[in-house]
PDB file of N, CA and C in Angstrom:
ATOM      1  N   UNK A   1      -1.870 -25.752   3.647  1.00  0.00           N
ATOM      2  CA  UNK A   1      -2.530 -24.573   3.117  1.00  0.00           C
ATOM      3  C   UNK A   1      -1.962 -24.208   1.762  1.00  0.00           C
ATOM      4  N   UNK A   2      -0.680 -24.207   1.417  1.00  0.00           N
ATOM      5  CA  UNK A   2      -0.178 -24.026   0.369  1.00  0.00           C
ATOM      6  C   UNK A   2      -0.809 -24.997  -0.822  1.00  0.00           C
ATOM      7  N   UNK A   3      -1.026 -25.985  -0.673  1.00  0.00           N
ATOM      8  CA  UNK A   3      -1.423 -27.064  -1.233  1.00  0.00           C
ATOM      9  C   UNK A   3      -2.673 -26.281  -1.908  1.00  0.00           C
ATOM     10  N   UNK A   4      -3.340 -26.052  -0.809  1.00  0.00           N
ATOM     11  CA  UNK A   4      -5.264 -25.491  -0.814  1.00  0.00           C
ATOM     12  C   UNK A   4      -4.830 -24.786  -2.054  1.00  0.00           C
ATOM     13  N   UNK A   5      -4.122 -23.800  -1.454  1.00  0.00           N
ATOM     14  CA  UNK A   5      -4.204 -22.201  -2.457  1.00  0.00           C
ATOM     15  C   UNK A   5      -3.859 -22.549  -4.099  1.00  0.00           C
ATOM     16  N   UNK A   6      -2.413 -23.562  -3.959  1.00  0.00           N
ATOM     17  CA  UNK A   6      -2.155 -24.014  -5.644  1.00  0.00           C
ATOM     18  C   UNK A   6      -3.294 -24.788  -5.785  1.00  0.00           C
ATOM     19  N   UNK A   7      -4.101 -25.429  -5.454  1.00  0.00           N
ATOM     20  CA  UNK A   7      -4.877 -26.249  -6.105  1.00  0.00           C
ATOM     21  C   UNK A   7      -6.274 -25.501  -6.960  1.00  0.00           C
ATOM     22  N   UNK A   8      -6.554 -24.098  -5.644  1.00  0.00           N
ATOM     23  CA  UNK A   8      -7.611 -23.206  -6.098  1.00  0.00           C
ATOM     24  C   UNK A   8      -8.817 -23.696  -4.873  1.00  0.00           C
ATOM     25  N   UNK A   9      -9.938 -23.625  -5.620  1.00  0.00           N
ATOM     26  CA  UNK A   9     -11.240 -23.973  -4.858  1.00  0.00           C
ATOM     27  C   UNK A   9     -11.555 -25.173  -5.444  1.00  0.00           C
ATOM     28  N   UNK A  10     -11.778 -25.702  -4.365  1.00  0.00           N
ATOM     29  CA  UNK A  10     -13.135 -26.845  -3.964  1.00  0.00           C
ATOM     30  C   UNK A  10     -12.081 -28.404  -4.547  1.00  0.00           C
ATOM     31  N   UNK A  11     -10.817 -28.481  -4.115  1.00  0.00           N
ATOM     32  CA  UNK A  11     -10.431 -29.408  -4.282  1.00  0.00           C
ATOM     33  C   UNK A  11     -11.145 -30.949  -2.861  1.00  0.00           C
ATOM     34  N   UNK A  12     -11.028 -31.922  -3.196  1.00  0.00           N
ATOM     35  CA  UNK A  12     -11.422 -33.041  -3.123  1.00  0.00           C
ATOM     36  C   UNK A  12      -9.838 -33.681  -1.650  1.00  0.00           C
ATOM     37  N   UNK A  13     -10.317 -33.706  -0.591  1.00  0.00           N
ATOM     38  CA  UNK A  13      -8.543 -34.508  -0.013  1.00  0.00           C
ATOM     39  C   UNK A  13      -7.727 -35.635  -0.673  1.00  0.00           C
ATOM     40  N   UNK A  14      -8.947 -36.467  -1.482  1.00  0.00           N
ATOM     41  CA  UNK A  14      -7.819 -37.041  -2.496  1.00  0.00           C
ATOM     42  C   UNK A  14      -7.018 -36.398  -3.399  1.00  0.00           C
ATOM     43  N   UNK A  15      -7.194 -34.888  -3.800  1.00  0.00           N
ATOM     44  CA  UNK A  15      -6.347 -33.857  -4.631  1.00  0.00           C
ATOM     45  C   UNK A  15      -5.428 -33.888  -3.934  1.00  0.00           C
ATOM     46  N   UNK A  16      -5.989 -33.112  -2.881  1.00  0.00           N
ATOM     47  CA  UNK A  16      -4.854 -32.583  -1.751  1.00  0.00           C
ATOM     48  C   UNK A  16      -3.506 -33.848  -1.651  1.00  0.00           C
ATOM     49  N   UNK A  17      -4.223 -35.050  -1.103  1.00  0.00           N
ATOM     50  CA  UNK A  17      -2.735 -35.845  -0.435  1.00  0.00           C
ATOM     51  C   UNK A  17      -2.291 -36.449  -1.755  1.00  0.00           C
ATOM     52  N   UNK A  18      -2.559 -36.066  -3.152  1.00  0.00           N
ATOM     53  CA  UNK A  18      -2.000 -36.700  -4.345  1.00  0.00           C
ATOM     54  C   UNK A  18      -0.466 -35.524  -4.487  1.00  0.00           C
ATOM     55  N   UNK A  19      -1.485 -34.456  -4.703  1.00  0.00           N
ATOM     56  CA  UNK A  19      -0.385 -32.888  -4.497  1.00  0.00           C
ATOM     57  C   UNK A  19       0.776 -33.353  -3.838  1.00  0.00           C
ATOM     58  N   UNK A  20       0.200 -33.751  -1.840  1.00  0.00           N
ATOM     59  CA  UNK A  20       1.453 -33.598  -1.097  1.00  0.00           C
ATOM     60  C   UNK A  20       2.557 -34.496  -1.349  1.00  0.00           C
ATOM     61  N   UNK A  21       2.093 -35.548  -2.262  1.00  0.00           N
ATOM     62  CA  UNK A  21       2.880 -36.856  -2.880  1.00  0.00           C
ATOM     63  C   UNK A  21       4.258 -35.808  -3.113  1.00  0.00           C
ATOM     64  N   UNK A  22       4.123 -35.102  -3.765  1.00  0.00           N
ATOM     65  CA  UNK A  22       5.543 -34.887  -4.751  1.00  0.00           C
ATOM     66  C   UNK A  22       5.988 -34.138  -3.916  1.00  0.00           C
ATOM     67  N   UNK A  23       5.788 -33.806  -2.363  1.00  0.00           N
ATOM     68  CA  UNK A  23       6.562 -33.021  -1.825  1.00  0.00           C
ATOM     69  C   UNK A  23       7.530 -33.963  -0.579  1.00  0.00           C
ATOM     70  N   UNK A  24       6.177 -35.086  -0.433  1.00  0.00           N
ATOM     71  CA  UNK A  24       6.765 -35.990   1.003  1.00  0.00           C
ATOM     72  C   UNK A  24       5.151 -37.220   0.307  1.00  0.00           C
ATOM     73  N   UNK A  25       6.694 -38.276   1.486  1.00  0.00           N
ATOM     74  CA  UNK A  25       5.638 -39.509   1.477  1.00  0.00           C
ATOM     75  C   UNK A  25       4.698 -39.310   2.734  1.00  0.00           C
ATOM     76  N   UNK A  26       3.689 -39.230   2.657  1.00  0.00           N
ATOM     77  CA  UNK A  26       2.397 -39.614   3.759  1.00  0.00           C
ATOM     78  C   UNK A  26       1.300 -40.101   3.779  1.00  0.00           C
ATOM     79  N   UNK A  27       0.612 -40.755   5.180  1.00  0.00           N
ATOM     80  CA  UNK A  27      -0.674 -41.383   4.321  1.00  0.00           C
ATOM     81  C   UNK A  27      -1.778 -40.425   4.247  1.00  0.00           C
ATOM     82  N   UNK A  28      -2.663 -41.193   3.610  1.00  0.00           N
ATOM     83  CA  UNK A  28      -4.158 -39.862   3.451  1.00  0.00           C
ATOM     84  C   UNK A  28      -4.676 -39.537   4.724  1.00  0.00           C
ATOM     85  N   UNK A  29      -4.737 -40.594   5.382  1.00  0.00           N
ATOM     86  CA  UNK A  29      -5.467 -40.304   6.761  1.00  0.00           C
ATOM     87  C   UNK A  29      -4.797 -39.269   7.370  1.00  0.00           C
ATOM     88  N   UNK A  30      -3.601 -39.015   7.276  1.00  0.00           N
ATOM     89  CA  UNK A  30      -2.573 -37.340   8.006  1.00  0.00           C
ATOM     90  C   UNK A  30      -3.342 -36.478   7.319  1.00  0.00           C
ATOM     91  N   UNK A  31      -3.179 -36.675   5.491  1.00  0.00           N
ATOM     92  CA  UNK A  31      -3.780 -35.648   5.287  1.00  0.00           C
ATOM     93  C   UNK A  31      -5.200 -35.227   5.285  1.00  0.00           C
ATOM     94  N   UNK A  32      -5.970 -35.916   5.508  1.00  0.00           N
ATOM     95  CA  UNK A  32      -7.320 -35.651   5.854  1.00  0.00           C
ATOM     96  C   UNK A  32      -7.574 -35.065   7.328  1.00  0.00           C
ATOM     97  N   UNK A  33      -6.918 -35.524   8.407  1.00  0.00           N
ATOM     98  CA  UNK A  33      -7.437 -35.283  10.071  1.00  0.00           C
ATOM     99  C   UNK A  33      -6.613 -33.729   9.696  1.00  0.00           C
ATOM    100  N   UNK A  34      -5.419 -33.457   8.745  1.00  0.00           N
ATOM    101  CA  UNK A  34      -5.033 -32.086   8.735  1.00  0.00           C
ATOM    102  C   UNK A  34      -5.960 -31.055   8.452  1.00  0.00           C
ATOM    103  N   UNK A  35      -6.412 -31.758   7.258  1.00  0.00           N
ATOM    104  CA  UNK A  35      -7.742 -30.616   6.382  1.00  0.00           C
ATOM    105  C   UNK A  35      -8.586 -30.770   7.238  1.00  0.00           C
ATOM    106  N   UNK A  36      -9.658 -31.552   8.174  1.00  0.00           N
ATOM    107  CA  UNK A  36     -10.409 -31.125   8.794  1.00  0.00           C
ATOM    108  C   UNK A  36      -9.808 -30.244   9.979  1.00  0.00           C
ATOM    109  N   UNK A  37      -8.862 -30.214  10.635  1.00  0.00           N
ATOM    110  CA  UNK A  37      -8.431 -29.428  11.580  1.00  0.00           C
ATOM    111  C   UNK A  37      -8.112 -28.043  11.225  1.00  0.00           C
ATOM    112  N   UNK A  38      -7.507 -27.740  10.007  1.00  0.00           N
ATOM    113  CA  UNK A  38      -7.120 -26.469   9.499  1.00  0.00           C
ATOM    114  C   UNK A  38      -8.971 -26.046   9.242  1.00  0.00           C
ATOM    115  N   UNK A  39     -10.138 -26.678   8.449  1.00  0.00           N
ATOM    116  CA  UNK A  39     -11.448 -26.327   8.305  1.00  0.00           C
ATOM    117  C   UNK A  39     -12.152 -26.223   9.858  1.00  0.00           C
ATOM    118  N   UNK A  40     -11.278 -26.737  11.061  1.00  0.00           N
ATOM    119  CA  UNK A  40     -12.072 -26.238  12.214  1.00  0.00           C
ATOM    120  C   UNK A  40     -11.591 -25.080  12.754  1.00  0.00           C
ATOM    121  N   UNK A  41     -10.616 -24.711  12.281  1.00  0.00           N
ATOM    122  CA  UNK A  41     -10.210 -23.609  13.143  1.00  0.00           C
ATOM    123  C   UNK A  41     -10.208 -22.325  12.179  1.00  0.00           C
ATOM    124  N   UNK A  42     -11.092 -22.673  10.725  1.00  0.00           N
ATOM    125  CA  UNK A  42     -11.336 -21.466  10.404  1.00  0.00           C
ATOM    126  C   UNK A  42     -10.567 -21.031   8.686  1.00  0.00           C
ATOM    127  N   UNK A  43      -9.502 -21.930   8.487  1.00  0.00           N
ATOM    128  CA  UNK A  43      -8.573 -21.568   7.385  1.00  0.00           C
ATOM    129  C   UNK A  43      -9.535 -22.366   5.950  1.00  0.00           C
ATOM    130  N   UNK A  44     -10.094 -23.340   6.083  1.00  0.00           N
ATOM    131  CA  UNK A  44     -10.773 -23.808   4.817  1.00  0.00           C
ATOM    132  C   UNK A  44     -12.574 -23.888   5.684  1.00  0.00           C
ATOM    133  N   UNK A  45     -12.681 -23.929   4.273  1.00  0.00           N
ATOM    134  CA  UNK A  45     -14.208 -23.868   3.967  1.00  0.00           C
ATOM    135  C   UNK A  45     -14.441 -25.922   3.594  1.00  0.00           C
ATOM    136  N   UNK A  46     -15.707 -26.251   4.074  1.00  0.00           N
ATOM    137  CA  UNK A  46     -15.721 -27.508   3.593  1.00  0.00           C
ATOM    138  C   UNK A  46     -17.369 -27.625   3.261  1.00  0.00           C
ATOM    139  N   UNK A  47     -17.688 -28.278   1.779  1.00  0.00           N
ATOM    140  CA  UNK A  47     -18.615 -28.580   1.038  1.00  0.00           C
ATOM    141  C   UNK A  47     -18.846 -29.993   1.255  1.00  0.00           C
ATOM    142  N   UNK A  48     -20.178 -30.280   1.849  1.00  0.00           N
ATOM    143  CA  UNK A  48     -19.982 -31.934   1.454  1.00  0.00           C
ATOM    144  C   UNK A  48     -20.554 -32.303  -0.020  1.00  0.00           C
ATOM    145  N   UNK A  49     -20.152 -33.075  -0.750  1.00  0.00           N
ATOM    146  CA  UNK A  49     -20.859 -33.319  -2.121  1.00  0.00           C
ATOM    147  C   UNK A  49     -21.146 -34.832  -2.109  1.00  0.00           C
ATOM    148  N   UNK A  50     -22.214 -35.543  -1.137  1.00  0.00           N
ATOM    149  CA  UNK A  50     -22.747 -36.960  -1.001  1.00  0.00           C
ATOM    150  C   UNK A  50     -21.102 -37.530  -0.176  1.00  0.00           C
ATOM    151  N   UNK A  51     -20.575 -38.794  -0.467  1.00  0.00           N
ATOM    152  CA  UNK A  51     -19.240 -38.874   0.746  1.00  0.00           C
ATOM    153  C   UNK A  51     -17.884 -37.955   0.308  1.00  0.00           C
ATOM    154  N   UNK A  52     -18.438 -36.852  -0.101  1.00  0.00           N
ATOM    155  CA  UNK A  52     -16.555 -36.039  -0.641  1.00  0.00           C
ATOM    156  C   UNK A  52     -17.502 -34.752   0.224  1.00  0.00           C
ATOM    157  N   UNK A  53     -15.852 -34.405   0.284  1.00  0.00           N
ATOM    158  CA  UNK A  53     -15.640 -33.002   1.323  1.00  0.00           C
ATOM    159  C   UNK A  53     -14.780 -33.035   0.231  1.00  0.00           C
ATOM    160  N   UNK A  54     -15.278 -30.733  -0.264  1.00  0.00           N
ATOM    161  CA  UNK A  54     -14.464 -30.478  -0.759  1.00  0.00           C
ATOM    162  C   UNK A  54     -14.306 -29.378  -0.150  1.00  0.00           C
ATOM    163  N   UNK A  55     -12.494 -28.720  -0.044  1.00  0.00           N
ATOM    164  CA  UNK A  55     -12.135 -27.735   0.510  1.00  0.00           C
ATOM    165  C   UNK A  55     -11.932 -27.269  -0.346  1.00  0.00           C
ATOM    166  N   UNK A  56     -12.062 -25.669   0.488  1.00  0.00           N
ATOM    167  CA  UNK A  56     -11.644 -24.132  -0.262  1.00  0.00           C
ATOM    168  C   UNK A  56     -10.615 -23.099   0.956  1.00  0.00           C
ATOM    169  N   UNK A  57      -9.830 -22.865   0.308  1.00  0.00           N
ATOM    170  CA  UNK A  57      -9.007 -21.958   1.214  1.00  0.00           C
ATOM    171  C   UNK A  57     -10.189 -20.619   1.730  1.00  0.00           C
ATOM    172  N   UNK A  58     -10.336 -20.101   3.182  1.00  0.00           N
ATOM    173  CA  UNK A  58     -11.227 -19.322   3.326  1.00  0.00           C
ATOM    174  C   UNK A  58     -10.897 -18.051   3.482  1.00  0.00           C
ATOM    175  N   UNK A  59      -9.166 -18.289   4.125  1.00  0.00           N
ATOM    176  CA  UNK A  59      -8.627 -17.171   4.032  1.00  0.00           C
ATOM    177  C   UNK A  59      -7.471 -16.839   3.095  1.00  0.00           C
ATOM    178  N   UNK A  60      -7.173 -15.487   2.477  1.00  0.00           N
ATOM    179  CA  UNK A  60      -6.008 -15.229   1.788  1.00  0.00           C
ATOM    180  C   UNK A  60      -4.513 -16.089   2.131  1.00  0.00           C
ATOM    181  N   UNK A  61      -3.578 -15.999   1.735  1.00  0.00           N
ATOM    182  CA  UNK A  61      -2.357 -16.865   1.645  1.00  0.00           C
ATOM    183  C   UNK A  61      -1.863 -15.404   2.337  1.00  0.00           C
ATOM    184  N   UNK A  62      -2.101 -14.017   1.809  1.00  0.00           N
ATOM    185  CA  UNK A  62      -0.924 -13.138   2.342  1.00  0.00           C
ATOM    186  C   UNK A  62      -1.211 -12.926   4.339  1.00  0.00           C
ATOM    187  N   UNK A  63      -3.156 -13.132   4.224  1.00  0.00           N
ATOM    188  CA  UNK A  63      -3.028 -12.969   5.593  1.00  0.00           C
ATOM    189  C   UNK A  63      -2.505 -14.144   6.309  1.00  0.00           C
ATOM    190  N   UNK A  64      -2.537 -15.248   6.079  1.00  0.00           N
ATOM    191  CA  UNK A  64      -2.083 -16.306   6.927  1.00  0.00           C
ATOM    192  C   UNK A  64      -0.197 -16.038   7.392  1.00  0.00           C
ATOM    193  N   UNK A  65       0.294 -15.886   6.086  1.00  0.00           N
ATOM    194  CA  UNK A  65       1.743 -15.270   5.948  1.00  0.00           C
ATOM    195  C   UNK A  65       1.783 -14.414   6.980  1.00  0.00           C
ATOM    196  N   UNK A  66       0.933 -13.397   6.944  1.00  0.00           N
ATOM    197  CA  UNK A  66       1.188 -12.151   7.876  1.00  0.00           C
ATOM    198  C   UNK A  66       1.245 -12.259   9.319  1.00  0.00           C
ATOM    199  N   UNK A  67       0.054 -13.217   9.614  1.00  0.00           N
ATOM    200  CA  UNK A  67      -0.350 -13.601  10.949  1.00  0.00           C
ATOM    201  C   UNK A  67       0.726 -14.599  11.549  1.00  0.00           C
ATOM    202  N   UNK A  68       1.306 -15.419  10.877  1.00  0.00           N
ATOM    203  CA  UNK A  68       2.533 -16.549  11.596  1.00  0.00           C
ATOM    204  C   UNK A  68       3.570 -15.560  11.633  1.00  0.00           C
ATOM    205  N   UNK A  69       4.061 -14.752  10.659  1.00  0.00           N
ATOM    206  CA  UNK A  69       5.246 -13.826  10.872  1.00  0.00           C
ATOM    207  C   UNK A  69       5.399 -12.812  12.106  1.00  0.00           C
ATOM    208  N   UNK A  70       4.219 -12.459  12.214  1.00  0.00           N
ATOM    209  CA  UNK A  70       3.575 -11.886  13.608  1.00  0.00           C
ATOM    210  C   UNK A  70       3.738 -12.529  15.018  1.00  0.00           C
ATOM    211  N   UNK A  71       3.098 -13.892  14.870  1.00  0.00           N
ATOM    212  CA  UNK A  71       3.574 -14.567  16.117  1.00  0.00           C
ATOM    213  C   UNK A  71       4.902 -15.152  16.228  1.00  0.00           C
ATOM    214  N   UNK A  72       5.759 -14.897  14.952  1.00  0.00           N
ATOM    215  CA  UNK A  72       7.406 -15.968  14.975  1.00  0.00           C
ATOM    216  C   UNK A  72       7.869 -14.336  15.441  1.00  0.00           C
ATOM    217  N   UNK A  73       7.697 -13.117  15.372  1.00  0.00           N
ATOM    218  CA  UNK A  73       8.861 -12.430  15.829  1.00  0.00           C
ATOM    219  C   UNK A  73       7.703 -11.917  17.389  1.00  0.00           C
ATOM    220  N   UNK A  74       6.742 -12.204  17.901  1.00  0.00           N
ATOM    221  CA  UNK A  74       6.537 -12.036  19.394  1.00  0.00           C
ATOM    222  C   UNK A  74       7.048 -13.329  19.413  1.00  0.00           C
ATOM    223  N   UNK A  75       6.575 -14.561  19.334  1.00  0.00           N
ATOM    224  CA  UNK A  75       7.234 -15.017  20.538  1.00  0.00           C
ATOM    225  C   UNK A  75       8.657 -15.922  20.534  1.00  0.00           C
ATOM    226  N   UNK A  76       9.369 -16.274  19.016  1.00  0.00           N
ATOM    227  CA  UNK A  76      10.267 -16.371  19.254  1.00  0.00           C
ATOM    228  C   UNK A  76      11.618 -15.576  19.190  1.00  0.00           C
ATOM    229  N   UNK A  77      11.030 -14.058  18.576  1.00  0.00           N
ATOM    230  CA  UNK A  77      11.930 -13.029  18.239  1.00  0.00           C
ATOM    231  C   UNK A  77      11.963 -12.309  19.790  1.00  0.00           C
ATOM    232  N   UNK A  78      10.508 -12.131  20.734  1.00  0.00           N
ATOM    233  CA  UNK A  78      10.804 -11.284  21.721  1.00  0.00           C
ATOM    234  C   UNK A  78      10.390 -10.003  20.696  1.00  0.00           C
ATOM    235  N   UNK A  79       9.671  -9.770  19.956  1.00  0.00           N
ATOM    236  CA  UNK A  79       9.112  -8.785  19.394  1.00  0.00           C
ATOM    237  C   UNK A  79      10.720  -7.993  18.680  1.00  0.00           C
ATOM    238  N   UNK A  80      12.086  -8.364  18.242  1.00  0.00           N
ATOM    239  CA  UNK A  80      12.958  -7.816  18.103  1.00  0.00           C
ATOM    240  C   UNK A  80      12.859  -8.191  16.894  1.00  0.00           C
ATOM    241  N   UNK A  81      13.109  -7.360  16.018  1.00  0.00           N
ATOM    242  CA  UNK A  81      13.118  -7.657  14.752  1.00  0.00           C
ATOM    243  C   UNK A  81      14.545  -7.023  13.772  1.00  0.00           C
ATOM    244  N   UNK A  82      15.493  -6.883  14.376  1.00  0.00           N
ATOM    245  CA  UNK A  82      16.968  -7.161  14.234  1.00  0.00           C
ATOM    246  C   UNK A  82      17.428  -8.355  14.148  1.00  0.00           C
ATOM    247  N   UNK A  83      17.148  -9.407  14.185  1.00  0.00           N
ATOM    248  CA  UNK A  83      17.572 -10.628  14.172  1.00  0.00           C
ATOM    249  C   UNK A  83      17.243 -10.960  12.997  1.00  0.00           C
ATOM    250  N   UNK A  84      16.007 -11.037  12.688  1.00  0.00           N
ATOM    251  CA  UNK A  84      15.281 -11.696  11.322  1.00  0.00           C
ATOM    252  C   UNK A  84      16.019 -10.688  10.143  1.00  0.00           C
ATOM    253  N   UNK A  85      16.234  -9.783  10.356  1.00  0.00           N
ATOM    254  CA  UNK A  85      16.809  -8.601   8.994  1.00  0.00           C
ATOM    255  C   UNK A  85      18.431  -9.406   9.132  1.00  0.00           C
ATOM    256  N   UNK A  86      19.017  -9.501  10.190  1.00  0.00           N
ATOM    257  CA  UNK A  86      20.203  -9.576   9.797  1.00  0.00           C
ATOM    258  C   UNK A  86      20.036 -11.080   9.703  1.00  0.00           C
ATOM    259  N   UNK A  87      19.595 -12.380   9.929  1.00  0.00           N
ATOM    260  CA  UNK A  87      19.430 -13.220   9.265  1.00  0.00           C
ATOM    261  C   UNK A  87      19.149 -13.358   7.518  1.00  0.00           C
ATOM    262  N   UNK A  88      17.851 -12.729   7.514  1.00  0.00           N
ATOM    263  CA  UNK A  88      17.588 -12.397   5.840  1.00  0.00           C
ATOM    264  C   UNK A  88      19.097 -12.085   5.083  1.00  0.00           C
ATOM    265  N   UNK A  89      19.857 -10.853   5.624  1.00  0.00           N
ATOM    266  CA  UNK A  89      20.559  -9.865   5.143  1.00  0.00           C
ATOM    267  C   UNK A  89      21.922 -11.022   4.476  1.00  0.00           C
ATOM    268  N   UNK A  90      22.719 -11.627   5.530  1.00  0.00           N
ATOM    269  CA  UNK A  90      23.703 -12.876   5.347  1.00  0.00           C
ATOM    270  C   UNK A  90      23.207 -14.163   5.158  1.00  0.00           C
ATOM    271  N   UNK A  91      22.012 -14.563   5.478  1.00  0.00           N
ATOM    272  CA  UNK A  91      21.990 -16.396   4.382  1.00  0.00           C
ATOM    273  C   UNK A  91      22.437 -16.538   3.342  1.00  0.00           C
ATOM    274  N   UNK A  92      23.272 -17.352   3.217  1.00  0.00           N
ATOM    275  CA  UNK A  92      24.380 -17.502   1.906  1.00  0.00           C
ATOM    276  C   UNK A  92      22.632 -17.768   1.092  1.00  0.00           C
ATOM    277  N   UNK A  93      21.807 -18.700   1.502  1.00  0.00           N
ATOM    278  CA  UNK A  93      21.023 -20.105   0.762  1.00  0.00           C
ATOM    279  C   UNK A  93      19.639 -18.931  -0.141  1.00  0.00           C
ATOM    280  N   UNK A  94      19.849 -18.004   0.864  1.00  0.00           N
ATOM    281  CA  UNK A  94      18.716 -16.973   0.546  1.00  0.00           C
ATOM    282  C   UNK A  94      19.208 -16.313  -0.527  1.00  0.00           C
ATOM    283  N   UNK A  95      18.618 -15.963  -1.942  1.00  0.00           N
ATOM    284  CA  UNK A  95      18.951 -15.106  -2.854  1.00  0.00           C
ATOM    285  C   UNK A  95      17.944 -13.989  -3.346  1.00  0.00           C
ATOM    286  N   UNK A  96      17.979 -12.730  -2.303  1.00  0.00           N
ATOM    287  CA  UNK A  96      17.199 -11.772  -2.569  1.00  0.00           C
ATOM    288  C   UNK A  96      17.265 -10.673  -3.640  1.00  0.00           C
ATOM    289  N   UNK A  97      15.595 -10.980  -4.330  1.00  0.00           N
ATOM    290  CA  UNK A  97      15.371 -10.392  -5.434  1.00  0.00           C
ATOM    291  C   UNK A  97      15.502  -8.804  -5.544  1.00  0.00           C
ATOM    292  N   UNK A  98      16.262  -7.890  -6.435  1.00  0.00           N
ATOM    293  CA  UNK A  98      16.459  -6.470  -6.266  1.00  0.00           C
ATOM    294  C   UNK A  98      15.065  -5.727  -5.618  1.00  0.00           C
ATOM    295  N   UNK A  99      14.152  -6.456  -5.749  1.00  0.00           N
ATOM    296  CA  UNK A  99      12.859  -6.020  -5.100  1.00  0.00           C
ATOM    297  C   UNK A  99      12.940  -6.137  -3.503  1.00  0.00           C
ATOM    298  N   UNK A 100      12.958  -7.661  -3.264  1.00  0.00           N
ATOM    299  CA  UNK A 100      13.542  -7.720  -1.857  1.00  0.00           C
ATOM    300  C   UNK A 100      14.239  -6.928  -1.169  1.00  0.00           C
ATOM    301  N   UNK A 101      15.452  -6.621  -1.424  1.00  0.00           N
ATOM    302  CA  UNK A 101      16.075  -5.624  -1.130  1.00  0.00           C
ATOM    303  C   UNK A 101      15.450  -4.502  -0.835  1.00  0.00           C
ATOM    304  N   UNK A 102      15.483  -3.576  -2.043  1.00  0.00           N
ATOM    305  CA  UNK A 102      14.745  -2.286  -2.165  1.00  0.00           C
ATOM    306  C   UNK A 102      13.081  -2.322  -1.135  1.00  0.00           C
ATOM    307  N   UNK A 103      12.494  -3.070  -0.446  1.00  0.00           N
ATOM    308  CA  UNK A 103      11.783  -3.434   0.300  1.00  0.00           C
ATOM    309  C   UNK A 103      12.188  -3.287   1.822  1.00  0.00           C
ATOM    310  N   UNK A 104      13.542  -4.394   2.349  1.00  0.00           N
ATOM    311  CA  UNK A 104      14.172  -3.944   3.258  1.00  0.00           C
ATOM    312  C   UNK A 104      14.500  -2.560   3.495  1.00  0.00           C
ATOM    313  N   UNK A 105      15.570  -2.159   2.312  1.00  0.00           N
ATOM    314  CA  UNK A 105      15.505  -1.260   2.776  1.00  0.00           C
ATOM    315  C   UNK A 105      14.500   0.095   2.972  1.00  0.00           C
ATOM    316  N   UNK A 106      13.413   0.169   2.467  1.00  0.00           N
ATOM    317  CA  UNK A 106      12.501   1.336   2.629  1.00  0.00           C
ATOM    318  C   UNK A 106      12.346   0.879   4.090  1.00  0.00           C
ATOM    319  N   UNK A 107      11.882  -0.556   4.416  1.00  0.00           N
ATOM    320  CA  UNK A 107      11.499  -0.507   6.436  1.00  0.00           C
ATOM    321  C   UNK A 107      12.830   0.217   7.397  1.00  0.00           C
ATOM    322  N   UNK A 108      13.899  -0.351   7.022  1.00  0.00           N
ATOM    323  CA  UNK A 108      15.088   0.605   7.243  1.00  0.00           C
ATOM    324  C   UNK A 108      14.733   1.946   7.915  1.00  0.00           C
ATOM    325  N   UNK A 109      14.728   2.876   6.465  1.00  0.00           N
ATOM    326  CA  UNK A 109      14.580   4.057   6.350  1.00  0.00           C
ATOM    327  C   UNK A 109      13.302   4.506   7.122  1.00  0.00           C
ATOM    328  N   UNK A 110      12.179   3.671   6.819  1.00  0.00           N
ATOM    329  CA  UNK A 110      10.733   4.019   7.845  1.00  0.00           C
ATOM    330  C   UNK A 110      11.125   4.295   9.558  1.00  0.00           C
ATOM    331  N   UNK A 111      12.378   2.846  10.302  1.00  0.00           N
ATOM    332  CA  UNK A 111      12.524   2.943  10.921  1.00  0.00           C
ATOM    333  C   UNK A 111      13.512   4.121  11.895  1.00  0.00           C
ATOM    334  N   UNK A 112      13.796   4.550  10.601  1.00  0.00           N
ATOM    335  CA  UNK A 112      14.995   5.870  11.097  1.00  0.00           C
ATOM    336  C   UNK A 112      13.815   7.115  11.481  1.00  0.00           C
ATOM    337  N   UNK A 113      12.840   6.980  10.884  1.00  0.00           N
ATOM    338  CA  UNK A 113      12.005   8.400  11.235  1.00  0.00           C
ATOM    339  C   UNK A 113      11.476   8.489  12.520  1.00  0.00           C
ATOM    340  N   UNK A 114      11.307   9.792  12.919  1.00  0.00           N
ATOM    341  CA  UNK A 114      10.907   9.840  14.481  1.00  0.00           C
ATOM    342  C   UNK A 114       9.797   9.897  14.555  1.00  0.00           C
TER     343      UNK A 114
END
């Protein structure tokens, strides 16, 4: 999906698995049975143009973000979301932007209110 979104609309799967080149070696055929599976369940849009399928991301990048973060703290957080803050808070590897921060902490403070 990330791929989709940098690429924009109506990229071609030969875009796509050229893209995923510089991230990992794989063959096209992964990345093609991927793009049609992510276009069946709703995340891309697919155009046929004579033998090319071209995809379009269908949904936003922030909702997809939103929706996995959602299911990583039900079901592997147990809906607790003390873990993930104090993870964020000490990862040496993580370097949070004064924005970041100032973000945490306003949920913080949200969470102190009755």
């Amino acid at each position: 999906m990330n791929l989709c979104w940098r690429l924009g609309n109506k990229s071609t799967a030969r875009q796509i698995y050229e893209a995923s080149l510089e991230l990992k070696e794989r063959d096209y055929r992964t990345v093609k049975t991927m793009l049609d599976r992510m276009a069946a369940k709703g995340y891309l849009t697919v155009e046929k143009l004579g033998p090319l399928s071209l995809f379009t991301p269908a949904i936003e990048r922030r909702r997809v973000i939103g929706e996995a973060i959602r299911d990583f703290v039900d079901v592997v957080l147990d809906r607790a979301l003390a873990p993930l803050f104090v993870h964020l808070a000490t990862e040496d590897e993580l370097e949070l932007s004064d924005e970041e921060i100032a973000a945490l902490e306003d949920l913080i403070e949200k969470g102190k209110e009755p």
